[in-house]
C-alpha atoms as a PDB file:
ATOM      1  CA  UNK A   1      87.786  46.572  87.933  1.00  0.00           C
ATOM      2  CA  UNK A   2      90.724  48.507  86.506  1.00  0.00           C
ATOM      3  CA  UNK A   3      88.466  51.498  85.479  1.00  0.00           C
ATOM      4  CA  UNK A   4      86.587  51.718  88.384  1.00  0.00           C
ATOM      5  CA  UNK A   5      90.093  52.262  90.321  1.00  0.00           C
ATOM      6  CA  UNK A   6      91.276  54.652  87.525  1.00  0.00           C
ATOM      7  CA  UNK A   7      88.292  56.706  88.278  1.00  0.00           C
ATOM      8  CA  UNK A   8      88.944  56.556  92.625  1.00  0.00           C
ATOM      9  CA  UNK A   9      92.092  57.358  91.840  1.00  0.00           C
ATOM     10  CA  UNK A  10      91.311  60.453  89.751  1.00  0.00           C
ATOM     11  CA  UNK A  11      88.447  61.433  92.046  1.00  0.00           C
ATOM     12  CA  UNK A  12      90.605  61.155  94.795  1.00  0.00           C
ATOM     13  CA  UNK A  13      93.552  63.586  92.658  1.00  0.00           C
ATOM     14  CA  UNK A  14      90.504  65.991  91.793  1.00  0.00           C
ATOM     15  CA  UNK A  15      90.120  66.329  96.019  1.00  0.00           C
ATOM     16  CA  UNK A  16      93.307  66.835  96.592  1.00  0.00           C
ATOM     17  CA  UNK A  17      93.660  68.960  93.899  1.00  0.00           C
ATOM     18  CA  UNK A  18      90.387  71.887  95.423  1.00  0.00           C
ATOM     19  CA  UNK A  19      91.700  71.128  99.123  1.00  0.00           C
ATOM     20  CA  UNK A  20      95.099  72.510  98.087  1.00  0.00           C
ATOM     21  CA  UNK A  21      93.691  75.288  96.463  1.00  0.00           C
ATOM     22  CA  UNK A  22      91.247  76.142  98.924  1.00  0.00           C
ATOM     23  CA  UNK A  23      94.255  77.588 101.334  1.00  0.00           C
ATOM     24  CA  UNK A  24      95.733  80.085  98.413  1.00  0.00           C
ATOM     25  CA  UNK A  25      92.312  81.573  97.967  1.00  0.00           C
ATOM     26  CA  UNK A  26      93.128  82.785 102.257  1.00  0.00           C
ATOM     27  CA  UNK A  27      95.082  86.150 102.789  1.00  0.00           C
ATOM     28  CA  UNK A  28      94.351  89.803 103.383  1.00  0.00           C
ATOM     29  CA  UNK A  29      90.044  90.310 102.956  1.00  0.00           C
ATOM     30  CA  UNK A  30      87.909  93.199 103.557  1.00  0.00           C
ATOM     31  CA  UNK A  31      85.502  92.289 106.049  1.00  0.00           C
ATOM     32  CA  UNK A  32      82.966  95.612 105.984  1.00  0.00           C
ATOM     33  CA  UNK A  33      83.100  99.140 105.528  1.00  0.00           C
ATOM     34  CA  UNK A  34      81.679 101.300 107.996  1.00  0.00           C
ATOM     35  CA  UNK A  35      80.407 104.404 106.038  1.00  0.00           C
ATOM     36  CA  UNK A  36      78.075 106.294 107.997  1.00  0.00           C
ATOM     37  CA  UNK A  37      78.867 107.183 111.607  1.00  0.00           C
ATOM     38  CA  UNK A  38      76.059 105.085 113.689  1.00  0.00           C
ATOM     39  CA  UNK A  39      75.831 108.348 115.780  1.00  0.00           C
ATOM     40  CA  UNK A  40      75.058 111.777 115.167  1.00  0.00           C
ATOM     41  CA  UNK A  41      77.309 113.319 112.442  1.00  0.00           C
ATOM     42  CA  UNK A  42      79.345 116.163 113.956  1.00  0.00           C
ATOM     43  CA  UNK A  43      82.395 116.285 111.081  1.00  0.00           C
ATOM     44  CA  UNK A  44      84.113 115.894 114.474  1.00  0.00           C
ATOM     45  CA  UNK A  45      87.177 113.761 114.134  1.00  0.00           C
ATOM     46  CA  UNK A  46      85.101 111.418 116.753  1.00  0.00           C
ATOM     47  CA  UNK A  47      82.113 111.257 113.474  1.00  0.00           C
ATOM     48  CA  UNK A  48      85.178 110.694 111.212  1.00  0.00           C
ATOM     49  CA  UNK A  49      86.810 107.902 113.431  1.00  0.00           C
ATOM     50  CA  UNK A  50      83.043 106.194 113.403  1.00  0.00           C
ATOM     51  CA  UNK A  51      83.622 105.555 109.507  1.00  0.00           C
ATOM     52  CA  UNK A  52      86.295 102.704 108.900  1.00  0.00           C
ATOM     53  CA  UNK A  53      87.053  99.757 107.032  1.00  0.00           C
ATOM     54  CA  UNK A  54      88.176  96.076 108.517  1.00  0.00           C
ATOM     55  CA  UNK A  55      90.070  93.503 107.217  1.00  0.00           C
ATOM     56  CA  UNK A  56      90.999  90.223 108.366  1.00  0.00           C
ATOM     57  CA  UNK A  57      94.105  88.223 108.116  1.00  0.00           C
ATOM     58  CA  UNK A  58      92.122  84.772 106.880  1.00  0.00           C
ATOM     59  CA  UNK A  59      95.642  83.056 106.068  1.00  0.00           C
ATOM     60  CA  UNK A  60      97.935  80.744 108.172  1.00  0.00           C
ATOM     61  CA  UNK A  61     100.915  82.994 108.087  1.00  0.00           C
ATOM     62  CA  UNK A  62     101.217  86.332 109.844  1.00  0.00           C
ATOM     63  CA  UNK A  63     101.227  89.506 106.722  1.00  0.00           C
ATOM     64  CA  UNK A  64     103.644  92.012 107.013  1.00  0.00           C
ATOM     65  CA  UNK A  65     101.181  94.910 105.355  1.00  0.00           C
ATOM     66  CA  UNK A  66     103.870  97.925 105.045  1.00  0.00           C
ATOM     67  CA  UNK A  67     103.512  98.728 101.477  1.00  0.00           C
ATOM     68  CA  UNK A  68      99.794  98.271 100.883  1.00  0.00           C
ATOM     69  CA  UNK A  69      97.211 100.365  99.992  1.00  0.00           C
ATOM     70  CA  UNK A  70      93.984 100.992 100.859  1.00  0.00           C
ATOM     71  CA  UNK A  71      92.156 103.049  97.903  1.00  0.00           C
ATOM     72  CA  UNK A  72      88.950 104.255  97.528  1.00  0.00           C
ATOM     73  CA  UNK A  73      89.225 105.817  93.775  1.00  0.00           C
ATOM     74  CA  UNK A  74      87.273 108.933  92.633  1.00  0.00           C
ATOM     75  CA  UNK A  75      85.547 110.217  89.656  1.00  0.00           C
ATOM     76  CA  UNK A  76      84.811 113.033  87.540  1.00  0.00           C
ATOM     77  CA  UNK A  77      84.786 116.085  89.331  1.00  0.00           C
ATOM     78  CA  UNK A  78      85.697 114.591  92.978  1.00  0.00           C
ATOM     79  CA  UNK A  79      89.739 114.988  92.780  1.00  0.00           C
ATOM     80  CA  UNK A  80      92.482 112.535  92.964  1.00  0.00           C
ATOM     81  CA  UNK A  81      91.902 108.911  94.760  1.00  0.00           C
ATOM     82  CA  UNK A  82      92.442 108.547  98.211  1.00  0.00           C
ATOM     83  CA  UNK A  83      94.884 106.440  98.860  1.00  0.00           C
ATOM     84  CA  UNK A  84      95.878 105.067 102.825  1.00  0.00           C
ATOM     85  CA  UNK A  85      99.600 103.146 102.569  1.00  0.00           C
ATOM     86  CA  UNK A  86      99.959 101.179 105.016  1.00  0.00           C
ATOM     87  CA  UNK A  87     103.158 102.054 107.464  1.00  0.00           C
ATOM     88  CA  UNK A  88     105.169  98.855 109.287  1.00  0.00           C
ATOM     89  CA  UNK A  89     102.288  96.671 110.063  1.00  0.00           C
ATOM     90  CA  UNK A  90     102.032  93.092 110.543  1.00  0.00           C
ATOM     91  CA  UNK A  91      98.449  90.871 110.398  1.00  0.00           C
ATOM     92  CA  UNK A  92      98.494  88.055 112.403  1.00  0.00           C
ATOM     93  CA  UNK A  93      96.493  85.305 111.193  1.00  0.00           C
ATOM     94  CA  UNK A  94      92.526  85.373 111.991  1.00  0.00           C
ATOM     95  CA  UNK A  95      93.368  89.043 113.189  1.00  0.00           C
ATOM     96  CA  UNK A  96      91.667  92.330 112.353  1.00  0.00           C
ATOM     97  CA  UNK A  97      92.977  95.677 111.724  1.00  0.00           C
ATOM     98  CA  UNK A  98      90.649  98.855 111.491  1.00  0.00           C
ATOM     99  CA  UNK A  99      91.516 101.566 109.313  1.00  0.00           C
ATOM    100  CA  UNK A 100      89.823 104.808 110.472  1.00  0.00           C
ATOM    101  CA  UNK A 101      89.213 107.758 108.514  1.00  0.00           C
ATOM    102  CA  UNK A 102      90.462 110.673 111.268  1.00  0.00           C
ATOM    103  CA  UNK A 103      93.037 111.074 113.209  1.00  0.00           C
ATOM    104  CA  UNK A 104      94.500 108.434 116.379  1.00  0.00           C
ATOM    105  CA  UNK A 105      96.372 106.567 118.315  1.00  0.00           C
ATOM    106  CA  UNK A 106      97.582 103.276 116.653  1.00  0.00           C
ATOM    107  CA  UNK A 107      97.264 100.197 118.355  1.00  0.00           C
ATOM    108  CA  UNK A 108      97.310  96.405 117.329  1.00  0.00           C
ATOM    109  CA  UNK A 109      93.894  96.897 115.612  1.00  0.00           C
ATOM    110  CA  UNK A 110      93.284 100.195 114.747  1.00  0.00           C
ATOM    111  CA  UNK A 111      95.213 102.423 111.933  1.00  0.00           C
ATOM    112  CA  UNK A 112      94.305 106.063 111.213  1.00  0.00           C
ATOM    113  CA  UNK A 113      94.280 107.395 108.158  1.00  0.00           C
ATOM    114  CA  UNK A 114      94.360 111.332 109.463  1.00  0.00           C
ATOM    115  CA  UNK A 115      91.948 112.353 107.318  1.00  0.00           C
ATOM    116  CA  UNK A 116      89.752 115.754 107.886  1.00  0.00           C
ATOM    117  CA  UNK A 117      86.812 114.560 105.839  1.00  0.00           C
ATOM    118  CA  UNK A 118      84.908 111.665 104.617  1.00  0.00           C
ATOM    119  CA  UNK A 119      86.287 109.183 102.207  1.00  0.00           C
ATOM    120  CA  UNK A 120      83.517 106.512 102.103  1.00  0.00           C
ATOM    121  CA  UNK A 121      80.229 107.292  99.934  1.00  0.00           C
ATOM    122  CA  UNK A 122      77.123 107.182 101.553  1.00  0.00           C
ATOM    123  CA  UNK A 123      75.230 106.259  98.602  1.00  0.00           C
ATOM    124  CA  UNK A 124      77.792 103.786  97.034  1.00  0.00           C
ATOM    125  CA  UNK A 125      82.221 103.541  96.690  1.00  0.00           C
ATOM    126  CA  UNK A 126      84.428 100.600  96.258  1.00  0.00           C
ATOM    127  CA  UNK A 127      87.320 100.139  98.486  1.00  0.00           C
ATOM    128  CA  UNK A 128      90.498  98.352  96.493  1.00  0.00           C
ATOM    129  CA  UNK A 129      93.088  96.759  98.562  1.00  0.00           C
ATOM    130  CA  UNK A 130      96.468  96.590  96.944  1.00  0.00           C
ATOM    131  CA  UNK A 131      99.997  94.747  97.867  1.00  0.00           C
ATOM    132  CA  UNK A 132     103.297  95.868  98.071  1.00  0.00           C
ATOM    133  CA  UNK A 133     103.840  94.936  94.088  1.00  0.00           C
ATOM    134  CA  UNK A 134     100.849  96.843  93.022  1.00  0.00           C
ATOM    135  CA  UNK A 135      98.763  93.868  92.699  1.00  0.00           C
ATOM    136  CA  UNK A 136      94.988  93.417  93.918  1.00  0.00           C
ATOM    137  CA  UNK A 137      94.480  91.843  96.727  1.00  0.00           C
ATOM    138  CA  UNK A 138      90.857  92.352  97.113  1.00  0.00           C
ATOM    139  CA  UNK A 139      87.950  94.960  96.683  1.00  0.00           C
ATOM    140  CA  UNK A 140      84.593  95.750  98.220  1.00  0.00           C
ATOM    141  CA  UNK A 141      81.748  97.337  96.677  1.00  0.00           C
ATOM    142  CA  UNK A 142      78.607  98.385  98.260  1.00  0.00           C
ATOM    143  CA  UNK A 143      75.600 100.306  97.637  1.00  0.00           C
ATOM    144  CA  UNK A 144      73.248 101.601  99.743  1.00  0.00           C
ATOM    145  CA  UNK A 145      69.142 101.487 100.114  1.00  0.00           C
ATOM    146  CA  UNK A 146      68.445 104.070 102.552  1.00  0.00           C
ATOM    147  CA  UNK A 147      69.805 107.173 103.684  1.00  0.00           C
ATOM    148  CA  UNK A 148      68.802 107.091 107.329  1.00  0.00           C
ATOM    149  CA  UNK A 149      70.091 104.151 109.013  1.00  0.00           C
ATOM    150  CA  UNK A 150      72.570 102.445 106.518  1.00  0.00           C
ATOM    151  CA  UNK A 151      74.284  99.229 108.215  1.00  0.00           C
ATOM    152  CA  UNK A 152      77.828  98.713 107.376  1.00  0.00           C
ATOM    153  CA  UNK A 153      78.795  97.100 104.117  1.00  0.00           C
ATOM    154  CA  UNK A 154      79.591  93.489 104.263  1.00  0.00           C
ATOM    155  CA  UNK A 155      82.635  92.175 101.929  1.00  0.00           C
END
């Protein structure tokens, strides 16, 4: 009788145990990156606006974001990394924010990175999302299977 309680109890500490950890794995997650402009490609900053990445506030708390970074790191030949830091921004929680690859008008959901090219791979990239300290946050890899009509990559 005494074991079979010992091992309710522990079962019972082992639940407790994943159900608080379950709520630190929440935060700041990419959701998708859109790489390829759904519409015709113009290089207009309309084109450059149609590439962006999301991420989603899956915590409890609302995330003050100023600090972050959004980098999508080159190699070889292509240059430096591009890096988007994130100005005064907070995430509220189960909210989205949109960071565009042109130029606009920042609202609640959208950021704009002011870029006058593309910064997202059609064939394949990794986006790395970074906190205030430095730390990784998250990252998103994708690769794509066709040219023509790639969908947006899921995180």
């Amino acid at each position: 009788m005494r074991s079979s309680r010992m091992v309710a109890v522990a079962a019972v500490s082992v639940g407790l145990v994943l159900a608080a950890a379950e709520p630190a794995l929440a935060g700041i997650r990419f959701t998708k990156i859109q790489y390829e402009s759904p519409g015709p490609d113009t290089g207009s900053n309309a084109s450059l606006d149609a590439e962006f990445v999301v991420i989603k506030n899956t915590g409890a708390h609302t995330k003050q974001l100023r600090g972050w970074k959004l980098i999508d790191k080159r190699t070889g030949t292509e240059g430096g990394d591009e890096v988007f830091r994130f100005p005064r921004f907070r995430l509220h929680p189960g909210a989205i924010v949109r960071i565009h690859t042109g130029r606009g008008a920042r609202t609640h959901h959208d950021l704009y990175w002011g870029k006058s090219h593309y910064v997202w791979g059609d064939d394949a990239d990794t986006a790395y999302l970074k906190n205030r300290a430095g730390r990784q946050v998250d990252k998103c890899a994708y690769v794509s299977t066709t040219q023509e009509t790639s969908p947006p990559a899921k995180c």
